[in-house]
PDB file of N, CA and C in Angstrom:
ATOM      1  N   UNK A   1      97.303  65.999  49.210  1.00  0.00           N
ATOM      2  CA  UNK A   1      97.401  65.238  50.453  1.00  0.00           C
ATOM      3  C   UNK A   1      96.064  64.601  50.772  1.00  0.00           C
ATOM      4  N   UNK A   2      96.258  63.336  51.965  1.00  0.00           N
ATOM      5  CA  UNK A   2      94.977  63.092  52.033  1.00  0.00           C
ATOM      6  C   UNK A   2      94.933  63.237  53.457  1.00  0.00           C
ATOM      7  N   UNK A   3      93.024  63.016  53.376  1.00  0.00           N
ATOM      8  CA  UNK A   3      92.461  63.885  54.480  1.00  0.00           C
ATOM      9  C   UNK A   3      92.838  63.151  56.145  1.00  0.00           C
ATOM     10  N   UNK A   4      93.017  63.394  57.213  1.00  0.00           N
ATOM     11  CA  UNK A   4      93.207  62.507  58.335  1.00  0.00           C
ATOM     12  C   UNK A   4      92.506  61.447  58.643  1.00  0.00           C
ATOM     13  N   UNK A   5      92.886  60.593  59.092  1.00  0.00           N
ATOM     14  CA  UNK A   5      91.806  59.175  58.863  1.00  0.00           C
ATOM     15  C   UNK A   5      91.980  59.254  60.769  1.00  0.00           C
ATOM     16  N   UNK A   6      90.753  59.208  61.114  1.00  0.00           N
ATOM     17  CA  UNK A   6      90.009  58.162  61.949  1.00  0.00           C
ATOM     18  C   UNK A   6      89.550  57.374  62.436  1.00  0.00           C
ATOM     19  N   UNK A   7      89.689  56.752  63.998  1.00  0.00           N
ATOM     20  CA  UNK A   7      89.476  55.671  64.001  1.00  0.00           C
ATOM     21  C   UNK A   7      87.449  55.108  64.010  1.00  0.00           C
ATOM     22  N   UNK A   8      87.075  54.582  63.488  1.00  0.00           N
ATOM     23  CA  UNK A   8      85.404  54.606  63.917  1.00  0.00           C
ATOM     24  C   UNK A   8      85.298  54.375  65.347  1.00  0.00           C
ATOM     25  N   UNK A   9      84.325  55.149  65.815  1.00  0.00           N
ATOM     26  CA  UNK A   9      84.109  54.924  66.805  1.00  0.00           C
ATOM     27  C   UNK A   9      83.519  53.472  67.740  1.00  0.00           C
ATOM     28  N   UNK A  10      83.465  53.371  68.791  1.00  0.00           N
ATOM     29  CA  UNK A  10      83.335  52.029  68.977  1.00  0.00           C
ATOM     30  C   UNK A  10      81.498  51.801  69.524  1.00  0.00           C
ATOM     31  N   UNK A  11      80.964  50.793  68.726  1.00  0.00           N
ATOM     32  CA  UNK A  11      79.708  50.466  68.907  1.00  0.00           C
ATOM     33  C   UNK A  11      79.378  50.998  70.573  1.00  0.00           C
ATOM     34  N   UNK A  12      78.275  51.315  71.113  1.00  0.00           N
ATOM     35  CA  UNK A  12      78.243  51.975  72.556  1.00  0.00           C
ATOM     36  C   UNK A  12      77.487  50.290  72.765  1.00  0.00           C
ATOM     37  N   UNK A  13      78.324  50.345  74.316  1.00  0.00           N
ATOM     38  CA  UNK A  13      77.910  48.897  75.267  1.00  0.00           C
ATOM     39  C   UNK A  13      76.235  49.146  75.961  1.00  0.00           C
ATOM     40  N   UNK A  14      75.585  47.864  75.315  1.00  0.00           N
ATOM     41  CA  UNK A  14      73.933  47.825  75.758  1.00  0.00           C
ATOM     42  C   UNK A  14      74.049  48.245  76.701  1.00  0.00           C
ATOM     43  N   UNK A  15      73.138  48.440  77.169  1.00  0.00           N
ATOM     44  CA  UNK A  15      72.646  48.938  78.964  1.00  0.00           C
ATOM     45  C   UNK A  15      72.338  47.283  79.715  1.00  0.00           C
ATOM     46  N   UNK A  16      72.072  47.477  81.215  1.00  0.00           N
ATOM     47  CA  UNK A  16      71.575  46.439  81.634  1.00  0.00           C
ATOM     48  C   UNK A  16      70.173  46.372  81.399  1.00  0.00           C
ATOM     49  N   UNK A  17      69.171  47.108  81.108  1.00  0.00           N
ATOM     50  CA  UNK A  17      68.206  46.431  80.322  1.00  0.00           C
ATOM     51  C   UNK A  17      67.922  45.495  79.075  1.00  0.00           C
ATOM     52  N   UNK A  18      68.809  46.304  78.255  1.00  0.00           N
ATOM     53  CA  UNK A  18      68.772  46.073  76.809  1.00  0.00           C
ATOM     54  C   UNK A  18      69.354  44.434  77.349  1.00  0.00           C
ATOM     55  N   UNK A  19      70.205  44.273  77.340  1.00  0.00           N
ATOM     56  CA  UNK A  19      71.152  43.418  77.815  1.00  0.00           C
ATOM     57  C   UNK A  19      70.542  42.398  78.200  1.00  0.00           C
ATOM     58  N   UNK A  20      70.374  42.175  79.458  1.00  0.00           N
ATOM     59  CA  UNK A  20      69.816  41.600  80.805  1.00  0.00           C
ATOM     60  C   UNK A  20      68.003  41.006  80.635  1.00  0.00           C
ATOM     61  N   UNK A  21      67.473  41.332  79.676  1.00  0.00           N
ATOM     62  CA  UNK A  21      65.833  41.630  79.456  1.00  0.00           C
ATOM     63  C   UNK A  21      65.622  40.096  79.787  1.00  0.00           C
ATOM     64  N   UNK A  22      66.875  38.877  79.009  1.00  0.00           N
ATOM     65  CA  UNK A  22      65.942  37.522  79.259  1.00  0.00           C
ATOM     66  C   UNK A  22      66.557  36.650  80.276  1.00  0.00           C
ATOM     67  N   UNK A  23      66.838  37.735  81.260  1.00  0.00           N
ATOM     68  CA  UNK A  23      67.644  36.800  82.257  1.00  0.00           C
ATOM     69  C   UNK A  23      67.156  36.288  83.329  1.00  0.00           C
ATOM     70  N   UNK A  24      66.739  35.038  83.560  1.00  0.00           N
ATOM     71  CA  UNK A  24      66.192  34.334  84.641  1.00  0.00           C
ATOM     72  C   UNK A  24      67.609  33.752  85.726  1.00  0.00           C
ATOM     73  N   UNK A  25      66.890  33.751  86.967  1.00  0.00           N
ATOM     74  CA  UNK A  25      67.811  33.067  88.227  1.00  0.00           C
ATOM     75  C   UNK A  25      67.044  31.941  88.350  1.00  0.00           C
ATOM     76  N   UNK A  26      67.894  30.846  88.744  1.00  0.00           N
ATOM     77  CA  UNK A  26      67.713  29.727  89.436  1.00  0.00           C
ATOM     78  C   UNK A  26      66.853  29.611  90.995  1.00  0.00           C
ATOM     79  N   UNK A  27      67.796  30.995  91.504  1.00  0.00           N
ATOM     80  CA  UNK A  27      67.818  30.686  93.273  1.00  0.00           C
ATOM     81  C   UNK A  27      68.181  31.947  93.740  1.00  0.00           C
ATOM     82  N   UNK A  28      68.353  32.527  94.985  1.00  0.00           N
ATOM     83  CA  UNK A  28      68.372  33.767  95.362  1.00  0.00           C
ATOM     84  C   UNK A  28      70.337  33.384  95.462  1.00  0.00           C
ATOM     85  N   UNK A  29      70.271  32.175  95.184  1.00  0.00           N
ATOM     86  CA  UNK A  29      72.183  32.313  95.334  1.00  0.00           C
ATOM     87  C   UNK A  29      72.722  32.690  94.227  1.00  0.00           C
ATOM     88  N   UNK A  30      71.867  32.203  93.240  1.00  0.00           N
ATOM     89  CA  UNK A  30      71.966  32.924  91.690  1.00  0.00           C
ATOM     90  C   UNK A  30      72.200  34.384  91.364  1.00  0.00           C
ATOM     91  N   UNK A  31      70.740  34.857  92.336  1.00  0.00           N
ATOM     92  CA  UNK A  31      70.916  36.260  92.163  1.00  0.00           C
ATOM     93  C   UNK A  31      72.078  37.068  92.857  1.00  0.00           C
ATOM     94  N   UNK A  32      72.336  36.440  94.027  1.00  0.00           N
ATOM     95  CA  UNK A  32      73.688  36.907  95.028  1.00  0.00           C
ATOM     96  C   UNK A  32      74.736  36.809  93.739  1.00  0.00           C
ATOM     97  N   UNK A  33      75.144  35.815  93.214  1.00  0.00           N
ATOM     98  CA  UNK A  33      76.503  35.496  92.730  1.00  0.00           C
ATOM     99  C   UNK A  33      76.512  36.663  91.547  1.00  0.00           C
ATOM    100  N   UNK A  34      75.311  37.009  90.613  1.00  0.00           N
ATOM    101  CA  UNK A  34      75.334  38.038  89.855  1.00  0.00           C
ATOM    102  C   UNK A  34      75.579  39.274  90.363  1.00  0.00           C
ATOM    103  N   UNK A  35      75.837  39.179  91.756  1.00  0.00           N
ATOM    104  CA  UNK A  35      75.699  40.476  92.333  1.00  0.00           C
ATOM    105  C   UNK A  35      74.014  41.670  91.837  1.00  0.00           C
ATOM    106  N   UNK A  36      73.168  40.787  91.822  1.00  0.00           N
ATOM    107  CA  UNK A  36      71.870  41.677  91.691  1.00  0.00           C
ATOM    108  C   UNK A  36      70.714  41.659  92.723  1.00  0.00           C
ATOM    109  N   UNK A  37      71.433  41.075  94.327  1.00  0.00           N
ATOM    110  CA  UNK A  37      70.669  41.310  95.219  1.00  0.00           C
ATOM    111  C   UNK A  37      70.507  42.397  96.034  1.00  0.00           C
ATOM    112  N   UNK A  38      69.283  43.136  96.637  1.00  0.00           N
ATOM    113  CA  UNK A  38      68.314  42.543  96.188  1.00  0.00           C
ATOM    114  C   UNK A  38      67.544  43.067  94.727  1.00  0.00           C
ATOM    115  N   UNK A  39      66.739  42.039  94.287  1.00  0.00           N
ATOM    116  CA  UNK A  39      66.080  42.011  92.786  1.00  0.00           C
ATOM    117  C   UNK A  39      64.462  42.859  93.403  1.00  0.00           C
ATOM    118  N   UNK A  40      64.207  43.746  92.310  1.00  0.00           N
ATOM    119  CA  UNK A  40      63.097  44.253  92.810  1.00  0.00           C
ATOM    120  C   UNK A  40      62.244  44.187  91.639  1.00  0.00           C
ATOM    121  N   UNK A  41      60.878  43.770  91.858  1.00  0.00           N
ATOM    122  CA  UNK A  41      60.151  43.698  90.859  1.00  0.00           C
ATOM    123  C   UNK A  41      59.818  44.875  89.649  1.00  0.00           C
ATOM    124  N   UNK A  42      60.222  44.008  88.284  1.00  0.00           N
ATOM    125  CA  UNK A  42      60.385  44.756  87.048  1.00  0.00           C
ATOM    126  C   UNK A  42      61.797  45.049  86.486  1.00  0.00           C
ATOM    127  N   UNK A  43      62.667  44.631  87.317  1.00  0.00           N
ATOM    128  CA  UNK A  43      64.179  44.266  87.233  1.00  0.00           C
ATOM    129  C   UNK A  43      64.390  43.004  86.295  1.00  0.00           C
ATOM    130  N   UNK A  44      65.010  42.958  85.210  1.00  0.00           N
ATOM    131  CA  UNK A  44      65.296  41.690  84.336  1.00  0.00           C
ATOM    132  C   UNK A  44      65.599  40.655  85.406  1.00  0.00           C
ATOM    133  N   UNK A  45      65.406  39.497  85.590  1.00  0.00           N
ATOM    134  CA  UNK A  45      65.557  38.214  86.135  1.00  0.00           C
ATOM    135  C   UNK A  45      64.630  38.691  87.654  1.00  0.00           C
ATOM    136  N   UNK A  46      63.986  39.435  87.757  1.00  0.00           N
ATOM    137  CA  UNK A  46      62.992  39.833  89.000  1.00  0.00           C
ATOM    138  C   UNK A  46      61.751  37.809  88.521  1.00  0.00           C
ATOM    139  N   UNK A  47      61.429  37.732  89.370  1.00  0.00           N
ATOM    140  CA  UNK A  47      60.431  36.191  90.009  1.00  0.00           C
ATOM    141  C   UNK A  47      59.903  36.444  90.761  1.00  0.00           C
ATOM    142  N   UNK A  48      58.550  36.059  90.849  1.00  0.00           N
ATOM    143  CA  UNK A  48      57.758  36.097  92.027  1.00  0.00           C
ATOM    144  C   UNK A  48      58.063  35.241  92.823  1.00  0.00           C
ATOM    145  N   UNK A  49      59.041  33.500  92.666  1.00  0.00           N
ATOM    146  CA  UNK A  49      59.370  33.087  93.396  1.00  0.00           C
ATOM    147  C   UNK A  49      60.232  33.371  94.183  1.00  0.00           C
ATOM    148  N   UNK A  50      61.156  34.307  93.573  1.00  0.00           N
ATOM    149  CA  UNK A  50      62.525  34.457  94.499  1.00  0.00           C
ATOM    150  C   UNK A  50      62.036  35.899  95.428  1.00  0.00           C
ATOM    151  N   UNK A  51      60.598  36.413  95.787  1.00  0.00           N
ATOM    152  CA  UNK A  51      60.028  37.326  96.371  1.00  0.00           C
ATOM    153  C   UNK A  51      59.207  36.166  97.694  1.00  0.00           C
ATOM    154  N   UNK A  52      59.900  35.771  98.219  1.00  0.00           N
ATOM    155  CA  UNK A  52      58.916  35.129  99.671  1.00  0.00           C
ATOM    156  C   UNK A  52      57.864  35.941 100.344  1.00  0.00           C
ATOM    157  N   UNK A  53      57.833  36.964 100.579  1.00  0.00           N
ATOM    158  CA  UNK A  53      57.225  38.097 101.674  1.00  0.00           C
ATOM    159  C   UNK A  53      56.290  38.598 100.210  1.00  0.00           C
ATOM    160  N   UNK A  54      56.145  38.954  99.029  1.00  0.00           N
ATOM    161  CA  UNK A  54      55.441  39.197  97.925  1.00  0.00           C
ATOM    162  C   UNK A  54      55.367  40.835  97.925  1.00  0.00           C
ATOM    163  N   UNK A  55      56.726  41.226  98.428  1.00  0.00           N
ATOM    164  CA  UNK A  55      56.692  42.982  99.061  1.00  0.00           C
ATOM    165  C   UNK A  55      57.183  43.197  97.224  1.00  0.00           C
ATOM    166  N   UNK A  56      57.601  42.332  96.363  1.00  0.00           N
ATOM    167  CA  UNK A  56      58.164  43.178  95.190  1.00  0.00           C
ATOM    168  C   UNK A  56      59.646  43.430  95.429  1.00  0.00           C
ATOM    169  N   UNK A  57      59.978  42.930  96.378  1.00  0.00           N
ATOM    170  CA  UNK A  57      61.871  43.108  96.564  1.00  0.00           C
ATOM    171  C   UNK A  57      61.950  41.152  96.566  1.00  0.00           C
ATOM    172  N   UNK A  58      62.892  40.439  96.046  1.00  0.00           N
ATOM    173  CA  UNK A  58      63.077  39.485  96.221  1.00  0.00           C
ATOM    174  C   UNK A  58      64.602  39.139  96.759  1.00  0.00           C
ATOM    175  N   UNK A  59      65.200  38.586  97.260  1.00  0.00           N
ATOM    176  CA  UNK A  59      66.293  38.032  97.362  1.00  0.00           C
ATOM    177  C   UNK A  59      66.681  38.891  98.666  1.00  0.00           C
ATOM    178  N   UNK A  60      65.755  39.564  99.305  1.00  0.00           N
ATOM    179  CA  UNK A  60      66.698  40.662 100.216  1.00  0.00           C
ATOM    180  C   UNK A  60      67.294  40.474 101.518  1.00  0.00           C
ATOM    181  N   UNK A  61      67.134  38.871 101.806  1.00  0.00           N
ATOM    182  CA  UNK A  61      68.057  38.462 103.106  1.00  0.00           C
ATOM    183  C   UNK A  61      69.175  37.821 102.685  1.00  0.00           C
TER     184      UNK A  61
END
């Protein structure tokens, strides 16, 4: 007889780093629509422009 076959397992889904690392926003509506507000600095698509106040949180109104 032969042995039981298996299915391979399925590649594991990147993380949002891995993922996400070269992702730039346009606009803080950008970041809203991704649902990644607010963006905090060191966050993939984090900008010093989209940080007005320069606290390191951007997009947070």
């Amino acid at each position: 007889t032969q042995p039981p076959t298996t299915a391979p397992e399925p590649a594991p889904e990147p993380t949002r780093d891995t993922a996400d690392e070269n992702v730039s926003y346009a606009n803080c509506a950008a970041v809203r629509a991704a649902g990644a507000a607010p963006i905090h600095a060191g966050e993939p698509g984090y900008s010093r422009r989209l940080d007005r106040d320069g606290d390191g949180v951007g997009c947070e109104n």
